[in-house]
Protein backbone atom coordinates (compact mmCIF):
# COMPACT_ATOMS: atom_id res chain seq x y z
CA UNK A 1 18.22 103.01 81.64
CA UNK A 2 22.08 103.56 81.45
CA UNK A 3 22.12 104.97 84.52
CA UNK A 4 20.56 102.12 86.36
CA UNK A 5 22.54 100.09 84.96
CA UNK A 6 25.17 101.64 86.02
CA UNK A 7 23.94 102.09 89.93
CA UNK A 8 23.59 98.25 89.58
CA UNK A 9 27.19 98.08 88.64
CA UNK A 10 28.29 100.17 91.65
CA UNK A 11 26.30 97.85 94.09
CA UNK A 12 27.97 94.83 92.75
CA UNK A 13 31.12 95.98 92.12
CA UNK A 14 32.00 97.77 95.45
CA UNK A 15 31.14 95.33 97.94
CA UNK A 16 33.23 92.90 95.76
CA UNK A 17 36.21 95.22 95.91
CA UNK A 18 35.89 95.72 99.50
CA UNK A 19 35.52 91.86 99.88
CA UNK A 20 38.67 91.13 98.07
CA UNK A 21 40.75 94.11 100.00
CA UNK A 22 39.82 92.37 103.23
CA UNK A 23 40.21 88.91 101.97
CA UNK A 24 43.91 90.08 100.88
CA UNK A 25 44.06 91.53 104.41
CA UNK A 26 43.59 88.35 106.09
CA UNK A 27 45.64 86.07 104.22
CA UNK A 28 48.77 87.67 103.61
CA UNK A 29 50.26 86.66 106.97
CA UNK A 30 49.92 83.22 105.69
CA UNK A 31 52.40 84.16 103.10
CA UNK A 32 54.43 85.99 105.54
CA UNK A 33 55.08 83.31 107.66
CA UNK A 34 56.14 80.69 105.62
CA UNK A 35 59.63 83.04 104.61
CA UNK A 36 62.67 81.56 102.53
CA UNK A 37 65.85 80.74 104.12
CA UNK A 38 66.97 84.56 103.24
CA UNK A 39 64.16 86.53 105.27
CA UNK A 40 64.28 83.74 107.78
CA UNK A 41 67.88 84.44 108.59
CA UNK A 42 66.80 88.41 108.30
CA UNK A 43 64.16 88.25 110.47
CA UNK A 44 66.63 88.09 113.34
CA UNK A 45 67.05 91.56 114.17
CA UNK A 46 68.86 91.46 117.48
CA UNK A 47 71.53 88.98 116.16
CA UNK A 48 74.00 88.91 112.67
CA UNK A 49 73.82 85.94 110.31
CA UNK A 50 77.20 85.18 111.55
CA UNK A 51 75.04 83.51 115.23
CA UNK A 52 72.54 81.80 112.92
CA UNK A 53 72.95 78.30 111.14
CA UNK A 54 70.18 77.72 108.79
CA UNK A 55 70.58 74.20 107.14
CA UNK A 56 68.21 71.07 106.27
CA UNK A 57 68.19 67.44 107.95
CA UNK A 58 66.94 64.00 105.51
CA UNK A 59 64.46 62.80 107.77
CA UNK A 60 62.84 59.36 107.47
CA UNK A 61 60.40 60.51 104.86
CA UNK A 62 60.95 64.29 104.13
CA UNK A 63 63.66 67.01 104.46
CA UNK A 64 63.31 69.56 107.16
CA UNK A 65 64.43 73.06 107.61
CA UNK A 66 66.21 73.93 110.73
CA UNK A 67 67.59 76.99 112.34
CA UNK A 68 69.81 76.75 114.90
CA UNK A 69 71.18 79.64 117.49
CA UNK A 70 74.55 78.11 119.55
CA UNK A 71 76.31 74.73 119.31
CA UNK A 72 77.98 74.13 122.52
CA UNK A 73 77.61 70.84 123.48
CA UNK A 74 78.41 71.33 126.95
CA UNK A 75 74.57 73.60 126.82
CA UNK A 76 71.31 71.92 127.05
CA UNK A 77 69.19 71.95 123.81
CA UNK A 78 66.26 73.99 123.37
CA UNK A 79 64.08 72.84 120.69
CA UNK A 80 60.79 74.89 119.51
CA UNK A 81 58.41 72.94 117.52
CA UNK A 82 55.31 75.71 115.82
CA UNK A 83 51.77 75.24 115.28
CA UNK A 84 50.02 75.74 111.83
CA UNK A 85 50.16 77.22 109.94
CA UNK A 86 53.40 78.56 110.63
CA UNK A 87 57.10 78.37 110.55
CA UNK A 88 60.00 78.82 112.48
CA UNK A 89 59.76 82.33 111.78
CA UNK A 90 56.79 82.10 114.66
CA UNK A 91 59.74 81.73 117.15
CA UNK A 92 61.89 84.61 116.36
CA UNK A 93 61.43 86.66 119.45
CA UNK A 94 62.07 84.09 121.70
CA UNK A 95 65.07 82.63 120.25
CA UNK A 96 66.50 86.31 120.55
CA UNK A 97 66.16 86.29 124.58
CA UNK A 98 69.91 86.43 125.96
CA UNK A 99 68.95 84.62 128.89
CA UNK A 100 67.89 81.50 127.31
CA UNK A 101 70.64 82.33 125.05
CA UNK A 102 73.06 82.28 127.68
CA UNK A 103 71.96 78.82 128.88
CA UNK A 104 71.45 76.51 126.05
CA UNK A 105 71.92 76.02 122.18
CA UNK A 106 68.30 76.86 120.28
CA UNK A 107 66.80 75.10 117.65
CA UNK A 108 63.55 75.48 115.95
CA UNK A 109 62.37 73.30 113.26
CA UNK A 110 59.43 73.65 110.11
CA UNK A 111 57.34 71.03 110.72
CA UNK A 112 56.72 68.73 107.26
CA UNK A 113 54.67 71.01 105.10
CA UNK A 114 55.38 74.21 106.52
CA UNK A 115 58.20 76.98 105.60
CA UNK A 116 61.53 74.73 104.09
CA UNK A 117 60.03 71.43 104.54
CA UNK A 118 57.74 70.76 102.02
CA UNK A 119 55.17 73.41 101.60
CA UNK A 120 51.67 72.46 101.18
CA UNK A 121 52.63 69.07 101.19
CA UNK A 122 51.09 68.20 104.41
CA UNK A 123 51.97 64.94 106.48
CA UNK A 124 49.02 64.45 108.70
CA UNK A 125 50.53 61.89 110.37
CA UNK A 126 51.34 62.94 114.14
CA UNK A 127 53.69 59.88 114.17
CA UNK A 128 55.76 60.20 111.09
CA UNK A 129 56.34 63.77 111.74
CA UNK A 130 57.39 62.90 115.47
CA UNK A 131 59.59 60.36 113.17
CA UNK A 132 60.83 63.54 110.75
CA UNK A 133 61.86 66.14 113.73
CA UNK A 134 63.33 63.81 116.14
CA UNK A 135 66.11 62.89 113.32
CA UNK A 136 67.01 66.37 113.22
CA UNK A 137 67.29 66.57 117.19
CA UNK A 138 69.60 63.69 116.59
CA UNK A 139 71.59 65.67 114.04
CA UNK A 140 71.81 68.59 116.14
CA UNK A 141 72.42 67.21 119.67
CA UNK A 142 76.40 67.06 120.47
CA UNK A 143 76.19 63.43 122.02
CA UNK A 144 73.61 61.19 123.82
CA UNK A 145 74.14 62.79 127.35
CA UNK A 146 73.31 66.62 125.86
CA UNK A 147 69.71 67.41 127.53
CA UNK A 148 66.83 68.04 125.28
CA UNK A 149 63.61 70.63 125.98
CA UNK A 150 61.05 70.82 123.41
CA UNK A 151 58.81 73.75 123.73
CA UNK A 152 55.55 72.84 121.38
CA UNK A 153 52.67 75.25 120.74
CA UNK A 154 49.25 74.40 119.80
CA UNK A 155 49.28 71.66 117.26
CA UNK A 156 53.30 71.63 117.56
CA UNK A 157 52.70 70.65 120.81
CA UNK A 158 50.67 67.88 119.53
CA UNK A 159 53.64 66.71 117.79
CA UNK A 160 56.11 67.53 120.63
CA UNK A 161 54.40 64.93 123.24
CA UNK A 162 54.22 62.83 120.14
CA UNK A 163 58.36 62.32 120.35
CA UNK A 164 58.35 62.63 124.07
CA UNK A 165 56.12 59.41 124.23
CA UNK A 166 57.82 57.66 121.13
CA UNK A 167 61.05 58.57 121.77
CA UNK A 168 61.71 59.31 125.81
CA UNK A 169 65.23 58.90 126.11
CA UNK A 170 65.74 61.59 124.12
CA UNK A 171 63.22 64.10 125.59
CA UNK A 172 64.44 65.45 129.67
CA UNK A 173 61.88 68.36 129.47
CA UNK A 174 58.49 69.07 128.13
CA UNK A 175 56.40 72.28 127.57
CA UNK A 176 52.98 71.99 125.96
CA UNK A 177 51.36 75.32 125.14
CA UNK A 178 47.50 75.59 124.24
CA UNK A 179 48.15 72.24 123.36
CA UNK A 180 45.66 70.42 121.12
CA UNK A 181 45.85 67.05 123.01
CA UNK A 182 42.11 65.81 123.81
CA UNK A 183 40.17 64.30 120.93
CA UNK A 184 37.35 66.49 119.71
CA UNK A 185 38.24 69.30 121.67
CA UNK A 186 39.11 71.95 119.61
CA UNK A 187 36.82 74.20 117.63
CA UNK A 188 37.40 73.79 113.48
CA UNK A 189 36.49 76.37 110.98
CA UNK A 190 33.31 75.22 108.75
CA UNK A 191 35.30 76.46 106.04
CA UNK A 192 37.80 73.86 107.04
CA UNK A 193 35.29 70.95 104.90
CA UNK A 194 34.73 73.24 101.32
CA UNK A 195 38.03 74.66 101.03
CA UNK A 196 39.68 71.39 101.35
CA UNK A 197 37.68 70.27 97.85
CA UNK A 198 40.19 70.36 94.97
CA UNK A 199 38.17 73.10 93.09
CA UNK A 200 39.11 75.64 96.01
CA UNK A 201 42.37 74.38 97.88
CA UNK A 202 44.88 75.31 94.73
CA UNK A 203 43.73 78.64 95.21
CA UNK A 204 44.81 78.83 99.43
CA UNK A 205 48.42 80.04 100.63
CA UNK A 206 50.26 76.47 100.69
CA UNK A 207 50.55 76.63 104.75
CA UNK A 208 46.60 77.07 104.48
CA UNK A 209 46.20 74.26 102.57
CA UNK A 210 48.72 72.23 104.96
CA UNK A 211 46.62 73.18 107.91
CA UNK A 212 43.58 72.22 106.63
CA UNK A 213 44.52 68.67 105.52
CA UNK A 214 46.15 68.73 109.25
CA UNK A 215 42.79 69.92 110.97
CA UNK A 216 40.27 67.24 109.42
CA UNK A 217 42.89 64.92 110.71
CA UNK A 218 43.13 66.07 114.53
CA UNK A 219 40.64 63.82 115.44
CA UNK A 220 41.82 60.32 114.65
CA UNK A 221 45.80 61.21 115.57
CA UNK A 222 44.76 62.28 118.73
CA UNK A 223 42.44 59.13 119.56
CA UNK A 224 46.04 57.11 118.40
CA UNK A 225 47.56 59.25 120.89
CA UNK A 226 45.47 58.45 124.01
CA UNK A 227 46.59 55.05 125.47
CA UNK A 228 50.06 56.78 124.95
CA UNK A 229 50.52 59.54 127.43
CA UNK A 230 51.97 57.08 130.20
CA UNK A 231 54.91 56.61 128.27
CA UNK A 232 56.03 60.34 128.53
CA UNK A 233 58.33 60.62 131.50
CA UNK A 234 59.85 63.80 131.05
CA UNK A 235 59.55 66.81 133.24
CA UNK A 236 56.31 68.11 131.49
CA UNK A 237 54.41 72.00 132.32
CA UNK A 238 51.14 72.47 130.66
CA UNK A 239 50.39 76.35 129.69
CA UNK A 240 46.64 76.97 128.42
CA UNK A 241 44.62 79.76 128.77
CA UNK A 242 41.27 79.74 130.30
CA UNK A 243 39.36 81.48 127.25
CA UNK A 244 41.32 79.89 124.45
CA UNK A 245 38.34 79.24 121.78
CA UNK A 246 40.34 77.13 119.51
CA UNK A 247 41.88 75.00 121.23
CA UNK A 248 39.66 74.35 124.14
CA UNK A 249 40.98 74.16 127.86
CA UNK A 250 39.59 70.64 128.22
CA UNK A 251 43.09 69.96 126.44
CA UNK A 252 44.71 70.75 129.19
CA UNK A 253 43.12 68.77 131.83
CA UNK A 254 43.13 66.04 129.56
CA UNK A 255 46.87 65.58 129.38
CA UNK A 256 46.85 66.10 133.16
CA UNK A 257 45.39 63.02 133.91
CA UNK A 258 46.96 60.76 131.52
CA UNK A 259 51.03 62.08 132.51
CA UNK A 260 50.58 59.46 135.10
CA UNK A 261 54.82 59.08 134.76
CA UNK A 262 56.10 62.46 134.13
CA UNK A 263 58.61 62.94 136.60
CA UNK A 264 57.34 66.33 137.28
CA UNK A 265 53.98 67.94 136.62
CA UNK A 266 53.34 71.68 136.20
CA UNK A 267 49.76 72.58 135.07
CA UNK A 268 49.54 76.11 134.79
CA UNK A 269 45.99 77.54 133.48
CA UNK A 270 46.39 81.40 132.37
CA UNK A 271 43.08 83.62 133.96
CA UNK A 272 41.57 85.49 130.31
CA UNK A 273 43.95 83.15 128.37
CA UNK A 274 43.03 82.95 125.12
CA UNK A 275 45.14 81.05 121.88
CA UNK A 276 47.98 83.91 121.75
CA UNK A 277 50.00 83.37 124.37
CA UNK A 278 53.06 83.03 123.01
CA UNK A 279 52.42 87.04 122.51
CA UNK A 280 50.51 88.03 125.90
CA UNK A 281 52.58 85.97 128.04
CA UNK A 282 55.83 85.63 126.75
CA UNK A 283 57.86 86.30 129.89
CA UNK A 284 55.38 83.52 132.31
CA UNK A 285 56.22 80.83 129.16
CA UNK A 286 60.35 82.13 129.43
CA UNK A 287 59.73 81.39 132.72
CA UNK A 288 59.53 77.65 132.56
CA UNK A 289 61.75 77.00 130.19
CA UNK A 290 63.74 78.41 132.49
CA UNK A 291 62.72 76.58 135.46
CA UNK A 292 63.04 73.40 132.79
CA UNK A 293 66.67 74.05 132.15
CA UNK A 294 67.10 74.20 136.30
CA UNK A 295 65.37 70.67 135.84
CA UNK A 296 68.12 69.53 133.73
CA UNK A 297 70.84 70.70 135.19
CA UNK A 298 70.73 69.42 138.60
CA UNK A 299 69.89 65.96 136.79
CA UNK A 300 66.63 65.16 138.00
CA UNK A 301 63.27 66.99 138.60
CA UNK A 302 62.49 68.68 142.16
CA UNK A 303 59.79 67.36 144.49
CA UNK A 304 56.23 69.09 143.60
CA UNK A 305 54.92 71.37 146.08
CA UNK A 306 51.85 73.06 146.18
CA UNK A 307 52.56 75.84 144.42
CA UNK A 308 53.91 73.77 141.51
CA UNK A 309 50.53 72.98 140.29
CA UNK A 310 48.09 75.54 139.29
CA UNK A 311 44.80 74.57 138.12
């Protein structure tokens, strides 16, 4: 009898083990990406805290965390705006690339609930975060003439053409990476409903719970969004990958059809895409920023030719 007992014991206890070792496994990034100021700053291998300014902005309704690489106001700024559930951390490697180093001052911000501004205390508001982050591109910009990119991926980009339509005097240039931008395209985790419950969310990483209060909100922001896209007249490029399963590419054409005043249009679909581009195709998306920051600084956008627009 004590022995199976015992063999029952085993066949509970092991596949619970082995559950919570994987379940461990797959949420500690979620920890790791929402760092404090310290291993934000540290994070930055190729540079010394002496390049870095790390600092906070009172927004209209929240506090933000910004870090900021350069302050010459005679440079273009480069803002980077992540996607969740993330932090500025997400945009580490690409704020270390001399050549966009060498051509404008960057600037990446925590959107409100993520990393220094407010974790877990989500603000599923597209607007009011637009709202947040454009006061501290006011902050940071050097005067009303300096040039602003913002580079937004996947739900940051949701917030990015948020500002460019809200606020387009400010915005000059536009990237949208598998942005979510299309209601009810986008594919949401049926965990997404349970683990939103107050029995289960205290026990998520805070940028989890952020996310998912975010995510069972995509919908109706992005329906407020869609008589809005005409207002965006910034040069705009469009990056989505053809297999991305989360945020589908319907996104993509979406947006296409409604930047009916974007003074220039680059739609650019990526062949085996998927959501990860930021790490598979780093040097295509340094590419157009690049070609962005040409935009800027001959003052107005080019002429499209075919090869402009890829579909």
């Amino acid at each position: 009898m004590f022995r199976k007992k015992r063999h029952f014991a085993y066949l509970v206890l092991v596949p619970l083990v082995v559950f919570l070792i994987y379940a461990g496994y797959r949420v500690y990034p979620y920890y790791k990406n929402q760092p404090t100021d310290a291993d934000l700053i540290h994070s930055f291998t190729d540079l010394s805290a002496d390049d870095i300014t790390l600092g906070y902005v009172e927004g209209t309704s929240r506090d933000l965390r910004y870090l900021e690489i350069g302050s010459q106001p005679d440079k273009p700024l480069l803002v980077f705006i992540h996607g969740s559930p993330s932090s500025s951390v997400f945009w580490v490697k690409m704020m270390q690339d001399s050549a966009l180093l060498s051509r404008a001052n960057l600037l990446a911000i925590d959107r409100p609930g993520y990393g220094g501004s407010g974790l877990g205390n989500a603000m599923t508001s597209v607007s009011e975060q637009a709202e947040n982050v454009v006061e501290v591109i006011r902050e940071k910009m050097s005067g009303p003439d300096q040039p602003v990119i913002i580079h937004g991926s996947s739900y940051g980009g949701t917030v990015s053409a948020r500002i460019a339509m809200d606020f387009p005097d400010i915005v000059d240039g536009l990237l949208l990476q598998s942005a979510s931008m299309a209601p009810n395209e986008e594919y949401v985790y049926w965990l997404s409903h349970p683990t939103s419950h107050w029995l289960i969310r205290w026990a998520l990483p805070a940028g989890i719970r952020t996310a998912n209060q975010e995510k069972l909100n995509h919908q109706q922001q992005l329906e407020d969004m869609v008589d809005e896209w005409d207002n965006i007249d910034a040069s705009t490029v469009i990056i989505h990958g053809t297999d991305d399963w989360l945020i589908y590419p319907r996104n993509a054409y979406f947006a296409c059809g409604r930047l009916t005043n974007a003074s220039k249009l680059i739609h650019h679909m990526v062949d085996g895409g998927q959501h990860d581009l930021i790490y598979r195709t780093p040097d295509l998306i340094k590419a157009y920023l690049n070609e962005l920051l040409d935009d800027v600084a001959t003052g107005r956008a080019p002429d499209l030719d075919a090869d402009d627009k890829e579909n």
